[in-house]
Protein backbone atom coordinates (compact mmCIF):
# COMPACT_ATOMS: atom_id res chain seq x y z
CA UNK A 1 0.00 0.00 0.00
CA UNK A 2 1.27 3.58 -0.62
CA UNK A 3 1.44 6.81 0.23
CA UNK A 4 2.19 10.16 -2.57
CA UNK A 5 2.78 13.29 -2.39
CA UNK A 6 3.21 15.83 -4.80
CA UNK A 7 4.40 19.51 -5.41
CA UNK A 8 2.42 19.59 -8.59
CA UNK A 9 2.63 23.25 -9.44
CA UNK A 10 -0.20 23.60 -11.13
CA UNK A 11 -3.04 21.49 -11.98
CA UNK A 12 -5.05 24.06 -14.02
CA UNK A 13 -3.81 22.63 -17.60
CA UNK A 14 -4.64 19.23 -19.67
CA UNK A 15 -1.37 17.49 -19.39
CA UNK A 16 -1.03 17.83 -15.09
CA UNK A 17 -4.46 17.27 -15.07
CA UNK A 18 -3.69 13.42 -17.27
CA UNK A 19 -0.81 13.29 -15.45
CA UNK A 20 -2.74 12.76 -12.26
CA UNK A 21 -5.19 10.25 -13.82
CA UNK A 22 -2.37 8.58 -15.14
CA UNK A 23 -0.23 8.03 -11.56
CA UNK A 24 -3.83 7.33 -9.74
CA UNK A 25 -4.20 4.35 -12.29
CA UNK A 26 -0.52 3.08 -11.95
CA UNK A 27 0.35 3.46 -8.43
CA UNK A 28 -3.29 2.80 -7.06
CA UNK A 29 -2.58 5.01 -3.75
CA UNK A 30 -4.41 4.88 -0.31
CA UNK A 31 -3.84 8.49 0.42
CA UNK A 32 -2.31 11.28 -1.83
CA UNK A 33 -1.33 14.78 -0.81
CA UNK A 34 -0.91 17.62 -3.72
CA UNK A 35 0.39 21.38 -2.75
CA UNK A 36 0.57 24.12 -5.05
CA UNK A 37 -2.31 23.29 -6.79
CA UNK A 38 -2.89 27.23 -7.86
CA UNK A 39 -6.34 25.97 -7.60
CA UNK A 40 -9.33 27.23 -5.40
CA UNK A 41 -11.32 24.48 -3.68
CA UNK A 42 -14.48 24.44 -6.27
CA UNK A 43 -11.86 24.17 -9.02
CA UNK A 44 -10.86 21.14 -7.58
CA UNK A 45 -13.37 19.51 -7.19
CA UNK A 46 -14.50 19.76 -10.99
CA UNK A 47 -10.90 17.99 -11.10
CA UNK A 48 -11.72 15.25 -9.02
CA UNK A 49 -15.26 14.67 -11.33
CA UNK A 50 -12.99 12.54 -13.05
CA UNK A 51 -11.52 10.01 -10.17
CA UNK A 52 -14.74 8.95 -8.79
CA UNK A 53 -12.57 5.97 -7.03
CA UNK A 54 -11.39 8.85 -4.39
CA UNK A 55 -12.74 11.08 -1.98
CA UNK A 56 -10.99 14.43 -1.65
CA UNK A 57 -10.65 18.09 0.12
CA UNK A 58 -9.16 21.08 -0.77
CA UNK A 59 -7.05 24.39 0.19
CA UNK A 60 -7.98 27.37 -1.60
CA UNK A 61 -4.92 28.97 -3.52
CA UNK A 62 -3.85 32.35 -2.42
CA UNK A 63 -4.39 34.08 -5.79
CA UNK A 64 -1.80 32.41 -8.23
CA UNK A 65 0.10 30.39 -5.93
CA UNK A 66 -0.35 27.90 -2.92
CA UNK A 67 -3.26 25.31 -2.90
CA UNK A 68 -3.76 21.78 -1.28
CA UNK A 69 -5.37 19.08 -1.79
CA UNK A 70 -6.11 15.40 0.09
CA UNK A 71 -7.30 12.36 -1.89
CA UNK A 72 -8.09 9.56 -0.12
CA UNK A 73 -9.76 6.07 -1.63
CA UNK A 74 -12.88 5.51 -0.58
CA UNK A 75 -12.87 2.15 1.58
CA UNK A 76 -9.99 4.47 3.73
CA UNK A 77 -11.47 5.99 7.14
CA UNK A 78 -10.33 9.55 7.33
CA UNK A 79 -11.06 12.17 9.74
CA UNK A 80 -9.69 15.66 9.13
CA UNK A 81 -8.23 17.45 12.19
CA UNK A 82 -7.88 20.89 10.53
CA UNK A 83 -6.40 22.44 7.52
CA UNK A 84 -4.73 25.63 6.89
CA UNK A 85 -2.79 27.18 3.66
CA UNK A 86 -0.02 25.42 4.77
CA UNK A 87 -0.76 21.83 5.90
CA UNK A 88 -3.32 19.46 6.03
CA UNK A 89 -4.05 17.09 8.95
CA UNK A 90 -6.08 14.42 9.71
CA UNK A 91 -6.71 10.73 11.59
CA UNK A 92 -6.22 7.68 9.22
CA UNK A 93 -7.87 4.38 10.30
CA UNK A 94 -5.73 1.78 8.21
CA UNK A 95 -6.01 -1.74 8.37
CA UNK A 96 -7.36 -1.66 11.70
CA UNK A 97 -4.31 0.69 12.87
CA UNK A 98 -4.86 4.47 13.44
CA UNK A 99 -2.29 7.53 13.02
CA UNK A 100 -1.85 10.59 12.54
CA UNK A 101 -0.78 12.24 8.38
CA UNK A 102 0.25 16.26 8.03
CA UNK A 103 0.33 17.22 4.42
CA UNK A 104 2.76 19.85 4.55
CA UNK A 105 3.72 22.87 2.30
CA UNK A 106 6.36 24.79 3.78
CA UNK A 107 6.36 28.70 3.54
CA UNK A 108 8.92 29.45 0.11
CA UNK A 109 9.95 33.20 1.04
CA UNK A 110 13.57 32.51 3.40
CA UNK A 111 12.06 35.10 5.65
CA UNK A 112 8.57 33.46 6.17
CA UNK A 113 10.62 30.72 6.96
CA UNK A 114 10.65 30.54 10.95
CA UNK A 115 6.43 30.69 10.65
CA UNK A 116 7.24 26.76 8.90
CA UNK A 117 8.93 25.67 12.13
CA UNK A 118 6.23 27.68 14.44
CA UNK A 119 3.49 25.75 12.38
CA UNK A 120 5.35 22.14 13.02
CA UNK A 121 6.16 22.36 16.70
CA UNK A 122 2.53 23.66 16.93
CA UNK A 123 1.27 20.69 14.95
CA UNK A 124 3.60 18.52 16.81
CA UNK A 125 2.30 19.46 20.44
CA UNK A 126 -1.31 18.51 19.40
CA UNK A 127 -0.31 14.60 19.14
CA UNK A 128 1.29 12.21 20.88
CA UNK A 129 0.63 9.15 18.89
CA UNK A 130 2.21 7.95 15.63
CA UNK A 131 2.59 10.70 12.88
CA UNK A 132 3.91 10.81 9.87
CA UNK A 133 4.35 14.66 8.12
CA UNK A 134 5.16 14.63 4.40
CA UNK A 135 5.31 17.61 1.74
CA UNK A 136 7.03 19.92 0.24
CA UNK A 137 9.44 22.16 3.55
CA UNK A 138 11.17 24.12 0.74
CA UNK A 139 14.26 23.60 2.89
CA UNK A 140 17.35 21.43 3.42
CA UNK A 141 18.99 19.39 6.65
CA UNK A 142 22.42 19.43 5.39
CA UNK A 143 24.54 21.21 2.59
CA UNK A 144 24.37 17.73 0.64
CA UNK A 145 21.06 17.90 0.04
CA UNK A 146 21.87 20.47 -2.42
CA UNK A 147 23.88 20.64 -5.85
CA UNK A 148 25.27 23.94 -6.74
CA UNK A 149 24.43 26.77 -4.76
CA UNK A 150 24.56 27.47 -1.42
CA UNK A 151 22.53 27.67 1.66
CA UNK A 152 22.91 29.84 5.20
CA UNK A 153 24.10 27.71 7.64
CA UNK A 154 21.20 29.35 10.29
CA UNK A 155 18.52 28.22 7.64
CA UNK A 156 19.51 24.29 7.76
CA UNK A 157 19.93 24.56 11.78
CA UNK A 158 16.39 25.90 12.14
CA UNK A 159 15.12 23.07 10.09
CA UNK A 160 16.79 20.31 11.87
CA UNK A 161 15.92 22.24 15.33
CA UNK A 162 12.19 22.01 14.60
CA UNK A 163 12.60 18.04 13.16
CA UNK A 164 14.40 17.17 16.59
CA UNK A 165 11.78 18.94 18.71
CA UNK A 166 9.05 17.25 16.83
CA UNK A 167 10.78 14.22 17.31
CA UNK A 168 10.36 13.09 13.49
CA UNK A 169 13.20 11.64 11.11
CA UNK A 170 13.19 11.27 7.70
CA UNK A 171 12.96 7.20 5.98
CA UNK A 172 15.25 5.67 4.16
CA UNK A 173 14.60 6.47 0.35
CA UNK A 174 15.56 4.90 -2.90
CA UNK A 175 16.05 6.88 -6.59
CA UNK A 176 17.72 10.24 -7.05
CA UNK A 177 18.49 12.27 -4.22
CA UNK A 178 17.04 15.48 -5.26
CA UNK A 179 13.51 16.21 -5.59
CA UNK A 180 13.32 19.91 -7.52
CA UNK A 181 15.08 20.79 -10.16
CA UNK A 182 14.76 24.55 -11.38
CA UNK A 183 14.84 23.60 -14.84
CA UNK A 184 18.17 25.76 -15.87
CA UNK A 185 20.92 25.20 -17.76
CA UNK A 186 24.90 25.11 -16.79
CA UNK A 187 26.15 26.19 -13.91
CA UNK A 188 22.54 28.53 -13.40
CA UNK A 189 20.96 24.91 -12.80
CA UNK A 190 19.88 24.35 -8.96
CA UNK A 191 18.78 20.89 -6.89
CA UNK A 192 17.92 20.17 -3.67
CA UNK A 193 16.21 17.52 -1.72
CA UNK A 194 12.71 19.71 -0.47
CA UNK A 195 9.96 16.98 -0.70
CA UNK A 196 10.78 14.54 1.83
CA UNK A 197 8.53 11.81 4.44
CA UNK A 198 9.08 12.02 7.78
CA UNK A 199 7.87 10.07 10.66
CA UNK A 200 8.19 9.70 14.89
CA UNK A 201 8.75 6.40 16.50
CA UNK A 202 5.46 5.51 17.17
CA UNK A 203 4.68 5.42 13.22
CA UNK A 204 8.33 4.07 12.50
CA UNK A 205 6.56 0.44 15.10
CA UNK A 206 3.37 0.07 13.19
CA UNK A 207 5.49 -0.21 10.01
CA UNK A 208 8.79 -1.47 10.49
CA UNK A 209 9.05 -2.20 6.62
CA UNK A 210 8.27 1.40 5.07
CA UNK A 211 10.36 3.59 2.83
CA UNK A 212 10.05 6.40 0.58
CA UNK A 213 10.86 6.13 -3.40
CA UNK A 214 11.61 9.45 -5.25
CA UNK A 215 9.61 8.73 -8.60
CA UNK A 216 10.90 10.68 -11.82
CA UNK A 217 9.60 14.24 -12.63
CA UNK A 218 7.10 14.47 -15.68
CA UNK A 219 4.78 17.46 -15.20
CA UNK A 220 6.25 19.26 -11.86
CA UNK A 221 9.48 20.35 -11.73
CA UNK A 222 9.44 18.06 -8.28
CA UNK A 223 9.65 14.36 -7.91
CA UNK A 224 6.64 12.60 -6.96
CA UNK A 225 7.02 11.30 -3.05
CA UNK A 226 6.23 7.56 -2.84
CA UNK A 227 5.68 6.22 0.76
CA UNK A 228 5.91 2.15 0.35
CA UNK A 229 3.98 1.01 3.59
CA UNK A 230 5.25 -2.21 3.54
CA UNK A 231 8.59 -2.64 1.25
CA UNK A 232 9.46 -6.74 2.12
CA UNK A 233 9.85 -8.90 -0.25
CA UNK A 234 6.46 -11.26 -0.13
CA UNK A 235 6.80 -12.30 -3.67
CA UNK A 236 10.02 -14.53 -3.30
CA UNK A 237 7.81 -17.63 -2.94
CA UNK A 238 4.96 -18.27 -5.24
CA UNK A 239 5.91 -14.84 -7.06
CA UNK A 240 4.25 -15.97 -10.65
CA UNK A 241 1.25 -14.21 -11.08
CA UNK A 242 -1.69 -16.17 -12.21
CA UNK A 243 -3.30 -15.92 -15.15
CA UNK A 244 -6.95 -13.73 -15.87
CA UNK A 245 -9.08 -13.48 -18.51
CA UNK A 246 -10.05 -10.37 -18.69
CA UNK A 247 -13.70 -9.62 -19.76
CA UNK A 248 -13.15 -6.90 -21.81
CA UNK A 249 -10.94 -8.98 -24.43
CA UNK A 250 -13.94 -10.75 -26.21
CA UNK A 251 -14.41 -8.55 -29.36
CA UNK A 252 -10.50 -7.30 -29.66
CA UNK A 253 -9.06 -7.60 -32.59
CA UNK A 254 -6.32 -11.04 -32.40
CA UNK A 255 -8.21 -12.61 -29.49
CA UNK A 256 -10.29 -14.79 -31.28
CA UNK A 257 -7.45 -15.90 -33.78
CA UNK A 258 -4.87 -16.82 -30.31
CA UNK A 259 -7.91 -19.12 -29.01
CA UNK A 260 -8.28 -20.87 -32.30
CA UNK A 261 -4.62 -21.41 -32.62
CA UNK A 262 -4.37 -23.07 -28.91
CA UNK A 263 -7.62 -25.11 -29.90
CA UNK A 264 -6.11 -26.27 -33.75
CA UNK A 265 -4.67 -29.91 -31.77
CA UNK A 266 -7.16 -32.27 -31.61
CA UNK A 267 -6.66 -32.77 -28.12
CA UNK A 268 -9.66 -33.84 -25.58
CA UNK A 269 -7.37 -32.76 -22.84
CA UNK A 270 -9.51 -29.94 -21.55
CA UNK A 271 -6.84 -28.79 -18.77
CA UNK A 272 -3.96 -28.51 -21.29
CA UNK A 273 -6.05 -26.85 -24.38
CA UNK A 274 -6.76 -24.46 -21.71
CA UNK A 275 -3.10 -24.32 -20.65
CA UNK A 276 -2.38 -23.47 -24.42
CA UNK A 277 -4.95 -20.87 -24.63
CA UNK A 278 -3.70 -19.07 -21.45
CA UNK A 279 0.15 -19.05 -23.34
CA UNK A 280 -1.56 -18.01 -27.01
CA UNK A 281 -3.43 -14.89 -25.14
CA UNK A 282 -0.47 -13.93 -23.12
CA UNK A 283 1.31 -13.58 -26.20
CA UNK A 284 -0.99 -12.06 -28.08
CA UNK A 285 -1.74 -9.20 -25.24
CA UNK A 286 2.23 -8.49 -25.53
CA UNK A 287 1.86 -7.71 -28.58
CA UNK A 288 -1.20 -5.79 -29.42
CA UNK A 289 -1.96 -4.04 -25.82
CA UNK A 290 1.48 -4.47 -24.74
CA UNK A 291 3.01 -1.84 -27.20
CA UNK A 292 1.78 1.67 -25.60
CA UNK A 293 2.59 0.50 -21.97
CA UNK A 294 6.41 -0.79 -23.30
CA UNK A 295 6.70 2.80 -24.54
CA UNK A 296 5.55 4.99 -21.83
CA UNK A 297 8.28 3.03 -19.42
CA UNK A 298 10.44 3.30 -21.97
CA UNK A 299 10.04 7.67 -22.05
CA UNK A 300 10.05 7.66 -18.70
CA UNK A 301 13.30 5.76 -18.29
CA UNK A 302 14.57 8.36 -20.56
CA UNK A 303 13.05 11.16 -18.44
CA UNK A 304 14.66 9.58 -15.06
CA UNK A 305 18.20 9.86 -16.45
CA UNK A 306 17.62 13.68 -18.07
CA UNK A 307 16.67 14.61 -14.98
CA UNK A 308 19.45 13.57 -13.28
CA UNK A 309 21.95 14.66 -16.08
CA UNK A 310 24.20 18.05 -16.70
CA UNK A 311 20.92 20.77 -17.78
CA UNK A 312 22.59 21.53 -20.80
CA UNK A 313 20.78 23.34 -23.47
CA UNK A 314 20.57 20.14 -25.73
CA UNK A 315 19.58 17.97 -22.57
CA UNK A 316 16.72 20.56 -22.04
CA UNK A 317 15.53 20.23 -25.32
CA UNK A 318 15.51 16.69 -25.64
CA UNK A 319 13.75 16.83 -22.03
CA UNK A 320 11.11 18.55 -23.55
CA UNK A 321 10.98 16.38 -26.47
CA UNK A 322 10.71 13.19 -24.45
CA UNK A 323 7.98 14.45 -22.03
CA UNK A 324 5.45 15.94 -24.97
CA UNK A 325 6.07 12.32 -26.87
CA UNK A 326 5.25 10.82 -22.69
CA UNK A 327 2.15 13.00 -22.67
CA UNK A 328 1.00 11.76 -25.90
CA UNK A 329 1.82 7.99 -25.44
CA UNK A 330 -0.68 8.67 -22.22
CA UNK A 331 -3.02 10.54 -24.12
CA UNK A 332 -2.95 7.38 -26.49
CA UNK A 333 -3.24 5.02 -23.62
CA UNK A 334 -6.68 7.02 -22.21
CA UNK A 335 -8.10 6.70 -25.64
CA UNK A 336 -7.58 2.53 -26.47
CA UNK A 337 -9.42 1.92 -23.12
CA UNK A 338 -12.16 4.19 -24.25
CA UNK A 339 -11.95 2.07 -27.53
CA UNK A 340 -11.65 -0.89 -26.26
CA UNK A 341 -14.89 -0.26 -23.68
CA UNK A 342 -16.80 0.75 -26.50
CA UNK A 343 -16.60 -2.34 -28.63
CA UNK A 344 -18.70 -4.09 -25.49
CA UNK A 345 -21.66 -1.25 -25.35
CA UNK A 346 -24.02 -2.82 -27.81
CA UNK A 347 -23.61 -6.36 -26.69
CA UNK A 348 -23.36 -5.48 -22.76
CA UNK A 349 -26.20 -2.91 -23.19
CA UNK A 350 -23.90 -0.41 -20.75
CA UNK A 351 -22.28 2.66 -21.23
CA UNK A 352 -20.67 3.53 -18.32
CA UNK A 353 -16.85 4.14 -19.62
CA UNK A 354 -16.25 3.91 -15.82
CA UNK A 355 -17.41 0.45 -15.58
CA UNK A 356 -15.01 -1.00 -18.43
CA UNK A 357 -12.13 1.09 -17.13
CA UNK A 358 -12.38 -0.77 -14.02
CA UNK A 359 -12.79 -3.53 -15.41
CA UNK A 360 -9.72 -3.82 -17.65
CA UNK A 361 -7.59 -1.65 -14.67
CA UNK A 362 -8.44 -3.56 -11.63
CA UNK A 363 -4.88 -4.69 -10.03
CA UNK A 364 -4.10 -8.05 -8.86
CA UNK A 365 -3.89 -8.32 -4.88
CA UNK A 366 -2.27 -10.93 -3.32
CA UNK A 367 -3.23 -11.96 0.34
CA UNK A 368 -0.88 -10.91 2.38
CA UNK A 369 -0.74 -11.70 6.39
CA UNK A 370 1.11 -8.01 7.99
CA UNK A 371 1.35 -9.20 11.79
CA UNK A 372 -0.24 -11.84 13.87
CA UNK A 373 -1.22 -12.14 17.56
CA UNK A 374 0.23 -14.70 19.66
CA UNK A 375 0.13 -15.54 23.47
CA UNK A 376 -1.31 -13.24 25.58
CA UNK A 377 -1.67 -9.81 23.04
CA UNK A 378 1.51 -9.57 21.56
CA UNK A 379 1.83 -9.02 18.23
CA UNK A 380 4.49 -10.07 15.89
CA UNK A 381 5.45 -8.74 12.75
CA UNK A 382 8.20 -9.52 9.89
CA UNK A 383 7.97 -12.46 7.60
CA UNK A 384 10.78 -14.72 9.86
CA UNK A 385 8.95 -13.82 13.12
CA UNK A 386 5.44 -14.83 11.46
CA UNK A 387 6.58 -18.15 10.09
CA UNK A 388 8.13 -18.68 13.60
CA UNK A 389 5.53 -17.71 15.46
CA UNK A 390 2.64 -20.30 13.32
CA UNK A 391 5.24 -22.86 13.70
CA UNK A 392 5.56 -23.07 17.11
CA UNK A 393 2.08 -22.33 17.75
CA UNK A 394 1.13 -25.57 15.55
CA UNK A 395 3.57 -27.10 16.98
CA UNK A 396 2.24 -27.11 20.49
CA UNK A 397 -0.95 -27.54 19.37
CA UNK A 398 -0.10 -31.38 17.97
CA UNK A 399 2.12 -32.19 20.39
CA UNK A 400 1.69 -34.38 22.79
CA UNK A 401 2.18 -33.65 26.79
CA UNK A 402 2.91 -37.10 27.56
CA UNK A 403 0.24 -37.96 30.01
CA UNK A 404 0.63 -40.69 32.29
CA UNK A 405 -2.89 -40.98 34.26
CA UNK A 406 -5.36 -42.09 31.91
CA UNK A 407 -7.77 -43.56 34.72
CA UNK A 408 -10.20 -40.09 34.02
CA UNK A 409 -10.32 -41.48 30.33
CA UNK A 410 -10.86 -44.82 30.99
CA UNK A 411 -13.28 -44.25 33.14
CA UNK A 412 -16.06 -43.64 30.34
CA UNK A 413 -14.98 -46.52 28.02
């Protein structure tokens, strides 16, 4: 399950506005926090007309800049504490675990600054229980979180004061270390890390497995904040994914040739002609719905390493280049499941769009077990300590005490 957040800078134009629909469809969040929005809270909500799979509130903009925004799925129990033009905080009831999440947007003027660190001790004061804050602080811990440049010495210390106080510390994170790039060329080019996760102790013991991924720009000049709730390993064992017909297929194009060609044998073997079908369709959906989706990760592979490369005039160019060709491969994308929903209307006798996209979208869950209770209340976590813990468990429960007194038993026989 994850976590995003998001300095989007802007969500008032086509291709941030795809963009979103786009990373709601491919990462599937629980909860999703968006600052700088530059939108006022009845614009965004025409935006969210389109992701009826979420819930959301908004933060009015403060004429052309600022704005937040909270999506949450709707089978997620939320309840919002309070919001200002700077954060966003409410209760999360999770998988039967509650805590506390802060959408922050820290002030961007260097001399607003000190109101950032008033607003999280404040915040922090308030709770007592597992937190975790994430956003955009539009500030640095240390002098490596930056490349070229500098920063005041007294502006980093303030920062770290307020984390200390608040008791918070940043998790471990995978992918390129800074999250905004200004977008300039040569030596006038400036990163930092601003977006980060951060979370106290308490949060740190309810998910011992978490970490935060820093995703590739595409629309924002910031990376997208991933929070991984639970980053182990649980497909190691068994990790082939089965097999699904999906609904949607019967009318495509190809599909009906791949069946025929498993079927051609002669063979009343109804378990293996089935087998054969599965491994026709599999290669058939590799090749004609396979081809858009190969693309876009290819572009975005591309984007990743421009992003982290010298901002040289050509590299801009070429940036720009790759990310109009990314926003129409996922322009492209939005428009074959339209096509493909379409080709069912007359025989299903439904036109809900909606209805086929979830159809053909819905994501494969595997059950998963996150902790278990054992004894008297405790609870134990981590893959080892589960198996060990159902072992031993079963193990007393077949084994034998050795009685010697059996007169009780006998007694009935």
């Amino acid at each position: 399950m994850n976590l995003l957040s998001l300095n989007c800078r802007g969500l008032g134009n086509p291709d941030a506005v795809g963009g979103l629909r786009n990373l709601l469809r491919r990462e599937a969040p629980a909860l999703v926090f968006l600052c700088e929005t530059k939108l006022s809270s009845v614009e965004m909500a025409a935006v969210m007309v389109r992701f009826d799979e979420y819930c959301s509130m908004a933060v009015d903009s403060v004429g052309c800049s600022g704005g937040l925004a909270f999506l949450w799925r709707k089978d997620i129990d939320v309840v919002f504490r309070s919001t200002f033009v700077h954060f966003m905080d409410f209760d999360v009831r999770l998988d039967n675990l509650e805590w506390r999440c802060t959408g922050f947007y820290g002030w961007p003027e260097v001399q607003n600054r000190y109101l950032s660190w008033e607003l999280l001790r404040g915040l922090a004061a308030e709770w007592e229980g597992p937190w975790l804050c994430m956003g955009d602080f539009n500030e640095i811990l240390i002098a490596g979180e930056m490349k070229r440049g500098a920063r005041a010495q007294w502006q980093m210390n303030n920062f770290r004061d307020v984390v200390d106080v608040c008791g918070l510390s940043d998790l471990d994170f995978e992918g390129y270390e800074f999250t905004y790039d200004n977008g300039q060329v040569g030596a006038d080019n400036r990163q930092c890390r601003l977006d980060r996760a951060m979370t106290n102790e308490g949060w740190r013991e309810l998910y011992p497995y978490a970490k935060v991924v820093h995703m590739g720009r595409e629309w924002s000049d910031h990376s997208l904040i991933k929070v991984v709730m639970d980053n182990r390993d649980r497909y190691e064992e068994n990790s082939r994914r089965c097999f699904r017909f999906e609904q949607i297929w019967v009318g495509e194009e190809g599909c009906e040739d791949a069946i025929s060609r498993a079927c051609e044998e002669n063979d009343w073997d109804v378990v293996e002609t089935i087998n054969r079908c599965a491994q026709e369709l599999k290669k058939w959906k590799g090749v004609s719905i396979g081809k858009i989706m190969r693309d876009i990760n290819r572009k975005r592979k591309k984007l990743e390493w421009l992003n982290v490369s010298e901002r040289t005039v050509a590299n801009v160019k070429e940036r720009r280049v790759v990310l109009r060709e990314l926003n129409n491969l996922l322009r492209q994308e939005e428009i074959f499941w339209r096509q493909r929903a379409r080709a069912l209307w007359l025989k299903d006798g439904d036109r809900n769009i909606k209805y086929f996209h979830r159809k053909v979208g819905q994501r494969k869950k595997k059950n998963c077990i996150r902790r278990v209770t054992v004894g008297e209340g405790r609870v134990v976590a981590g893959d080892v300590a589960i198996k060990a813990a159902a072992v031993e468990f079963f193990g007393s429960l077949f084994e034998s005490s050795q009685p010697d007194n059996f007169d009780e038993l006998l007694v009935g026989v």
